[in-house]
PDB file of N, CA and C in Angstrom:
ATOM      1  N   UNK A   1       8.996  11.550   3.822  1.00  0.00           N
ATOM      2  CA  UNK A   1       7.813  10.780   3.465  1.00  0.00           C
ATOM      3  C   UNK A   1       6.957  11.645   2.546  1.00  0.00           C
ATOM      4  N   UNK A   2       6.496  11.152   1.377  1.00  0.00           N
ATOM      5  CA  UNK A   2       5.848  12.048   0.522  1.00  0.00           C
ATOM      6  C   UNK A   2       4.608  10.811   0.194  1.00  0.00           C
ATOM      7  N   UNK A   3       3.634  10.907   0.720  1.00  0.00           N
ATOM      8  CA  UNK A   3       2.519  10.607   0.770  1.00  0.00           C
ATOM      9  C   UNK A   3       1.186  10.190  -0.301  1.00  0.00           C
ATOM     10  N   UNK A   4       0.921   9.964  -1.162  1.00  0.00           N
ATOM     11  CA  UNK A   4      -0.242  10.245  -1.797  1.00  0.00           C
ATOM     12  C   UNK A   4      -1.193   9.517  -2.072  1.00  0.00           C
ATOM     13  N   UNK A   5      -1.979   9.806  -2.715  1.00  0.00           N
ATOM     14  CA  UNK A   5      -3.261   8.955  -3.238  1.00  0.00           C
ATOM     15  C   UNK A   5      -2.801   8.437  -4.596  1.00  0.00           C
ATOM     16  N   UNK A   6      -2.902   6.553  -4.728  1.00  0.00           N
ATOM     17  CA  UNK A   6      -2.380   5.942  -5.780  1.00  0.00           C
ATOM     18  C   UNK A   6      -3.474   6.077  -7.191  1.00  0.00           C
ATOM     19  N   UNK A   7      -2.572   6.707  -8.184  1.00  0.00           N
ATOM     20  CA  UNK A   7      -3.867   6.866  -8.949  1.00  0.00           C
ATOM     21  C   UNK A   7      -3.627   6.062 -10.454  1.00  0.00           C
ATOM     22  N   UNK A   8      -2.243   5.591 -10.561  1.00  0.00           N
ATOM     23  CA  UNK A   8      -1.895   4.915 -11.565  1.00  0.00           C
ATOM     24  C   UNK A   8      -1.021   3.934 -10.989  1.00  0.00           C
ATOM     25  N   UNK A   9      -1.143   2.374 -12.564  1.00  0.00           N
ATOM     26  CA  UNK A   9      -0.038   1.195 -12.189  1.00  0.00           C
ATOM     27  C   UNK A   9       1.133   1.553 -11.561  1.00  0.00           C
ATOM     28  N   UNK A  10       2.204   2.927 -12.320  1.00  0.00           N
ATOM     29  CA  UNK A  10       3.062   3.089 -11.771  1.00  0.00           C
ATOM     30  C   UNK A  10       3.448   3.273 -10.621  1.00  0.00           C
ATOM     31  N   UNK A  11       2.489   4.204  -9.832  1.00  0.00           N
ATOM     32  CA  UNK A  11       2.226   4.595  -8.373  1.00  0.00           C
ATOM     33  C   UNK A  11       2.269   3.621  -7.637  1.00  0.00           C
ATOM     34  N   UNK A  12       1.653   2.690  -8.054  1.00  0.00           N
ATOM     35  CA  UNK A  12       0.827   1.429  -7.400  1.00  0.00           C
ATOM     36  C   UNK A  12       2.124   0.329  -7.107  1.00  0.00           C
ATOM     37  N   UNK A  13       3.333   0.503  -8.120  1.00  0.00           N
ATOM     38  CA  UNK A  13       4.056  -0.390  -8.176  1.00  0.00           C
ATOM     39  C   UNK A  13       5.489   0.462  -7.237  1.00  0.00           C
ATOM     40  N   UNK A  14       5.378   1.546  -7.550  1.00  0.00           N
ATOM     41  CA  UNK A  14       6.078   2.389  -6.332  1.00  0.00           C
ATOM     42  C   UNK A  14       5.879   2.059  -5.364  1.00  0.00           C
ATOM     43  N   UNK A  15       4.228   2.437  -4.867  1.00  0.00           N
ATOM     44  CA  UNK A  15       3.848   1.833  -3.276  1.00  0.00           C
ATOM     45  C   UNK A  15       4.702   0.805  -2.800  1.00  0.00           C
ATOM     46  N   UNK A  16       4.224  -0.383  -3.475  1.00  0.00           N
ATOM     47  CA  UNK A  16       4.811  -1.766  -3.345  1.00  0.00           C
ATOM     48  C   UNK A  16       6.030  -2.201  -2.898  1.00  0.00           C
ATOM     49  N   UNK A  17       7.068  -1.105  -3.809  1.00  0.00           N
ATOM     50  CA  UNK A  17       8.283  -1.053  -3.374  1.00  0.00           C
ATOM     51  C   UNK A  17       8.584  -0.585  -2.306  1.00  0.00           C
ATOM     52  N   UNK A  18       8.062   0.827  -2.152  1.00  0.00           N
ATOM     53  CA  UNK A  18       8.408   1.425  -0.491  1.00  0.00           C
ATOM     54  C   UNK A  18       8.050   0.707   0.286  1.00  0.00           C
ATOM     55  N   UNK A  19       6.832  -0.017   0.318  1.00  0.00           N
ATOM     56  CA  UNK A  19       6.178  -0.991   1.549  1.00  0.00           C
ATOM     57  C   UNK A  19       7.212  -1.951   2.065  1.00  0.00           C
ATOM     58  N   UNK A  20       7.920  -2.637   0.408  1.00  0.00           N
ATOM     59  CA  UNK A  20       8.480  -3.621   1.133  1.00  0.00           C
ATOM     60  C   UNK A  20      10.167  -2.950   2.125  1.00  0.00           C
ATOM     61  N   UNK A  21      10.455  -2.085   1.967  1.00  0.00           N
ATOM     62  CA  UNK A  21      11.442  -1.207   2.053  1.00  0.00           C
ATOM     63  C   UNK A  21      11.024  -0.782   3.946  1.00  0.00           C
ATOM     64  N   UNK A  22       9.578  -0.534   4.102  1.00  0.00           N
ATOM     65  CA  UNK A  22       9.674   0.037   5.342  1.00  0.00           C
ATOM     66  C   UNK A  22       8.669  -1.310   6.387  1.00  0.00           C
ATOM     67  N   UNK A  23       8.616  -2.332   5.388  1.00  0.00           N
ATOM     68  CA  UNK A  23       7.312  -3.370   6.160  1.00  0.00           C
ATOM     69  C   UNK A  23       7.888  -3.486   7.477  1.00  0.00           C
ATOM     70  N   UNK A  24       9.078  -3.672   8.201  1.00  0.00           N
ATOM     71  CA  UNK A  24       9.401  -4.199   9.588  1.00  0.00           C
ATOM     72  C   UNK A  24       9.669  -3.123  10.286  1.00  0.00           C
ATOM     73  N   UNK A  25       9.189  -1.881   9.954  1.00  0.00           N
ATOM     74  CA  UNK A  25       9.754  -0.561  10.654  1.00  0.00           C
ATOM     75  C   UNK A  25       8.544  -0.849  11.730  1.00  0.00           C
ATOM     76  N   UNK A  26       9.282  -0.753  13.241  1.00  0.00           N
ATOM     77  CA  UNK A  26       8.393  -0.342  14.366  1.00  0.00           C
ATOM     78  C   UNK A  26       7.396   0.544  14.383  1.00  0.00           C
ATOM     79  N   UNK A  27       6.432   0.007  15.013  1.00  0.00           N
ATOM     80  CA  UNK A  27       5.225   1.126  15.162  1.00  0.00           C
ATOM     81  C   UNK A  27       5.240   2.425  15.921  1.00  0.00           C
ATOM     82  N   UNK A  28       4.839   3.239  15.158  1.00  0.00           N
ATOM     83  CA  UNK A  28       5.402   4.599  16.402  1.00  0.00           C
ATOM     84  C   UNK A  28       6.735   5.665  15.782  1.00  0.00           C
ATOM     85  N   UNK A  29       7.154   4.744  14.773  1.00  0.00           N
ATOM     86  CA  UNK A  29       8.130   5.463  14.433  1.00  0.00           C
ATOM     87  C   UNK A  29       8.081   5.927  12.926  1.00  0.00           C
ATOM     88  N   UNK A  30       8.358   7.049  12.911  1.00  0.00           N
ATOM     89  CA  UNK A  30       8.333   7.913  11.613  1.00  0.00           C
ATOM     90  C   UNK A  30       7.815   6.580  10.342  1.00  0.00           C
ATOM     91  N   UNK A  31       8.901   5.443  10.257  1.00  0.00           N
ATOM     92  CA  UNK A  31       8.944   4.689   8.879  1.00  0.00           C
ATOM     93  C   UNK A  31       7.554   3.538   9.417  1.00  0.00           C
ATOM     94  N   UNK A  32       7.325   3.699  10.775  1.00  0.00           N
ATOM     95  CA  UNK A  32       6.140   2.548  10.651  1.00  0.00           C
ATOM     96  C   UNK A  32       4.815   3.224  10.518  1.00  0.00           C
ATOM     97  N   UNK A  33       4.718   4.497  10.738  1.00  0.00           N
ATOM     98  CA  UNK A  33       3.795   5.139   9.877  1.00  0.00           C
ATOM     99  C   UNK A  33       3.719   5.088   8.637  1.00  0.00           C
ATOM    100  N   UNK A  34       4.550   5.768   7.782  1.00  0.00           N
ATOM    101  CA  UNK A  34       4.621   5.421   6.863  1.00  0.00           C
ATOM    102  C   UNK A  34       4.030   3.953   6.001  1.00  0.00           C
ATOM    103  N   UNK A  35       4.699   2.927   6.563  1.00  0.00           N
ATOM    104  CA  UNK A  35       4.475   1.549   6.055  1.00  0.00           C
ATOM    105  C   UNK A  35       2.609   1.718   6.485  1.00  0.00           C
ATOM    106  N   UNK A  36       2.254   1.472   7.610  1.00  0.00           N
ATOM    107  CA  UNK A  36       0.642   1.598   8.042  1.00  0.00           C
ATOM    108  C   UNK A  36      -0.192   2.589   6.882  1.00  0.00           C
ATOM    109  N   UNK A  37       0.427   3.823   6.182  1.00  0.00           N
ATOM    110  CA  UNK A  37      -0.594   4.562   5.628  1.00  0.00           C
ATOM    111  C   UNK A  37      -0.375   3.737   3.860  1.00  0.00           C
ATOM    112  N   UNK A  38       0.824   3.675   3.765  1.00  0.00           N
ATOM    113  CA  UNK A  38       1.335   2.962   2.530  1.00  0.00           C
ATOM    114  C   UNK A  38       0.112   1.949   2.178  1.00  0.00           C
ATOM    115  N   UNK A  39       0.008   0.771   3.289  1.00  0.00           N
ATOM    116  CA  UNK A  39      -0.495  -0.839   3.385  1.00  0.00           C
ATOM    117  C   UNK A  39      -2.178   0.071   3.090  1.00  0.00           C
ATOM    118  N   UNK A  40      -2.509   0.931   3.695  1.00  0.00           N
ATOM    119  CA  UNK A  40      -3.647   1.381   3.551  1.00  0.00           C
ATOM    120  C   UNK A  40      -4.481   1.634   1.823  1.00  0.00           C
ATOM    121  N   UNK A  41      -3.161   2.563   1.614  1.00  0.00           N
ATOM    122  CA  UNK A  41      -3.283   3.182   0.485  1.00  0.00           C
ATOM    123  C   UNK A  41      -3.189   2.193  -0.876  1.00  0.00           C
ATOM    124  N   UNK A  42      -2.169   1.092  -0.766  1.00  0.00           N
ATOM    125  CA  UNK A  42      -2.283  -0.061  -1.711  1.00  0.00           C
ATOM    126  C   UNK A  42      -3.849  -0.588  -1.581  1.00  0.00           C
ATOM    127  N   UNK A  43      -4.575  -0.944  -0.324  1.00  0.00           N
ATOM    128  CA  UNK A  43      -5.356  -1.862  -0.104  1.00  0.00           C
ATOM    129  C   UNK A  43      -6.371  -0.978  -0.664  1.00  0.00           C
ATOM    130  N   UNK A  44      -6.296  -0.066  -0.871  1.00  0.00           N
ATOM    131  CA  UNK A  44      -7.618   0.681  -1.193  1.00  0.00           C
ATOM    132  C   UNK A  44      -7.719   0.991  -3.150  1.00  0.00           C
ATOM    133  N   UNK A  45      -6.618   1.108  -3.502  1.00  0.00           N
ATOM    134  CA  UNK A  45      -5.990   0.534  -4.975  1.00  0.00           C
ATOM    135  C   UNK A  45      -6.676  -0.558  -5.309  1.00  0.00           C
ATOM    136  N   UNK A  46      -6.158  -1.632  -4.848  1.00  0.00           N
ATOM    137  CA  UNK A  46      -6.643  -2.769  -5.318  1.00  0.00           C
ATOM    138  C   UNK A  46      -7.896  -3.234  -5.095  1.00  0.00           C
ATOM    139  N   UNK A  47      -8.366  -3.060  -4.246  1.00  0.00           N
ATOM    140  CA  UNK A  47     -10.177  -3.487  -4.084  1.00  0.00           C
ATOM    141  C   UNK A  47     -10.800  -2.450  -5.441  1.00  0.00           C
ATOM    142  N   UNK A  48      -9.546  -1.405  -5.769  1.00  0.00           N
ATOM    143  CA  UNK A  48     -10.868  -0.227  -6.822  1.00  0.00           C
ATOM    144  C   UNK A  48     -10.496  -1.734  -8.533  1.00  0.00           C
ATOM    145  N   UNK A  49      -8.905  -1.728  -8.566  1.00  0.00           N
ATOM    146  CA  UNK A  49      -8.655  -1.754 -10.057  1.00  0.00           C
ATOM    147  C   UNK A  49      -7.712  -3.463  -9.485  1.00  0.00           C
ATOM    148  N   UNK A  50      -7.803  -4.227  -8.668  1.00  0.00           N
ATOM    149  CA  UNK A  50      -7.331  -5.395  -8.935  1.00  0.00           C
ATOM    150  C   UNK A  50      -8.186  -6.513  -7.570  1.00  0.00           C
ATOM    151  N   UNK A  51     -10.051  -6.088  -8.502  1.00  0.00           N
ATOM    152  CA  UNK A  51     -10.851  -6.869  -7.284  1.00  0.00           C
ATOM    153  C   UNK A  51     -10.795  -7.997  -7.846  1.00  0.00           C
ATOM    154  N   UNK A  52     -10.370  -9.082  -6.673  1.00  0.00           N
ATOM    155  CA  UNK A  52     -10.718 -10.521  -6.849  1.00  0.00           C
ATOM    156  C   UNK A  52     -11.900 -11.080  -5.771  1.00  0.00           C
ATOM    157  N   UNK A  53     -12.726 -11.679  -7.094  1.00  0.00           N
ATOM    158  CA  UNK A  53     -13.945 -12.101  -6.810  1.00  0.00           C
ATOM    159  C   UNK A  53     -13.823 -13.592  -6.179  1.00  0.00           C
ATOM    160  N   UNK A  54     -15.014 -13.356  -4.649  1.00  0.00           N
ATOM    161  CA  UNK A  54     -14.505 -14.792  -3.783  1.00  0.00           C
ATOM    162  C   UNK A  54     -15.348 -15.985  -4.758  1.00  0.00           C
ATOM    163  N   UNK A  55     -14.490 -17.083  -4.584  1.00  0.00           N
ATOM    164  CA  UNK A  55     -14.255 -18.077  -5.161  1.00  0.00           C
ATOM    165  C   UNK A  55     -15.860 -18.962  -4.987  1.00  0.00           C
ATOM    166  N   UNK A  56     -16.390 -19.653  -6.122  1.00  0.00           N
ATOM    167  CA  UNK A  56     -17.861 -20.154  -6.120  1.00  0.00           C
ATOM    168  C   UNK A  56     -17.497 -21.415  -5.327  1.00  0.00           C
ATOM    169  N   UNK A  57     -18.679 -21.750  -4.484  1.00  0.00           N
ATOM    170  CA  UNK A  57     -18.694 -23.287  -3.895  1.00  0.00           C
ATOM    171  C   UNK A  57     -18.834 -24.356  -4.980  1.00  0.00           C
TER     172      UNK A  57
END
């Protein structure tokens, strides 16, 4: 597991891939960590450089 802080598209589109690669890994186990810090690390990406603004009444 090599870890980091997403700082470019490319990264970002890496993440994505590993996520979907480890999304059903059990919790507790090496790859469902992983997936948990991954899901983190995307979500924190995208609120910086892909915010979607909630929708007007």
């Amino acid at each position: 597991m090599n870890i980091k802080p997403i700082k470019s598209e490319q990264e970002y589109e890496s993440a994505l891939s590993r996520l979907d690669v480890t999304f059903d890994a059990l919790p507790g186990t090496p790859e469902g960590d992983e997936a948990e810090i991954l899901a983190l690390l995307i979500e924190d990406y995208e609120n910086e450089y892909h915010f979607i603004e909630a929708p007007k009444p």
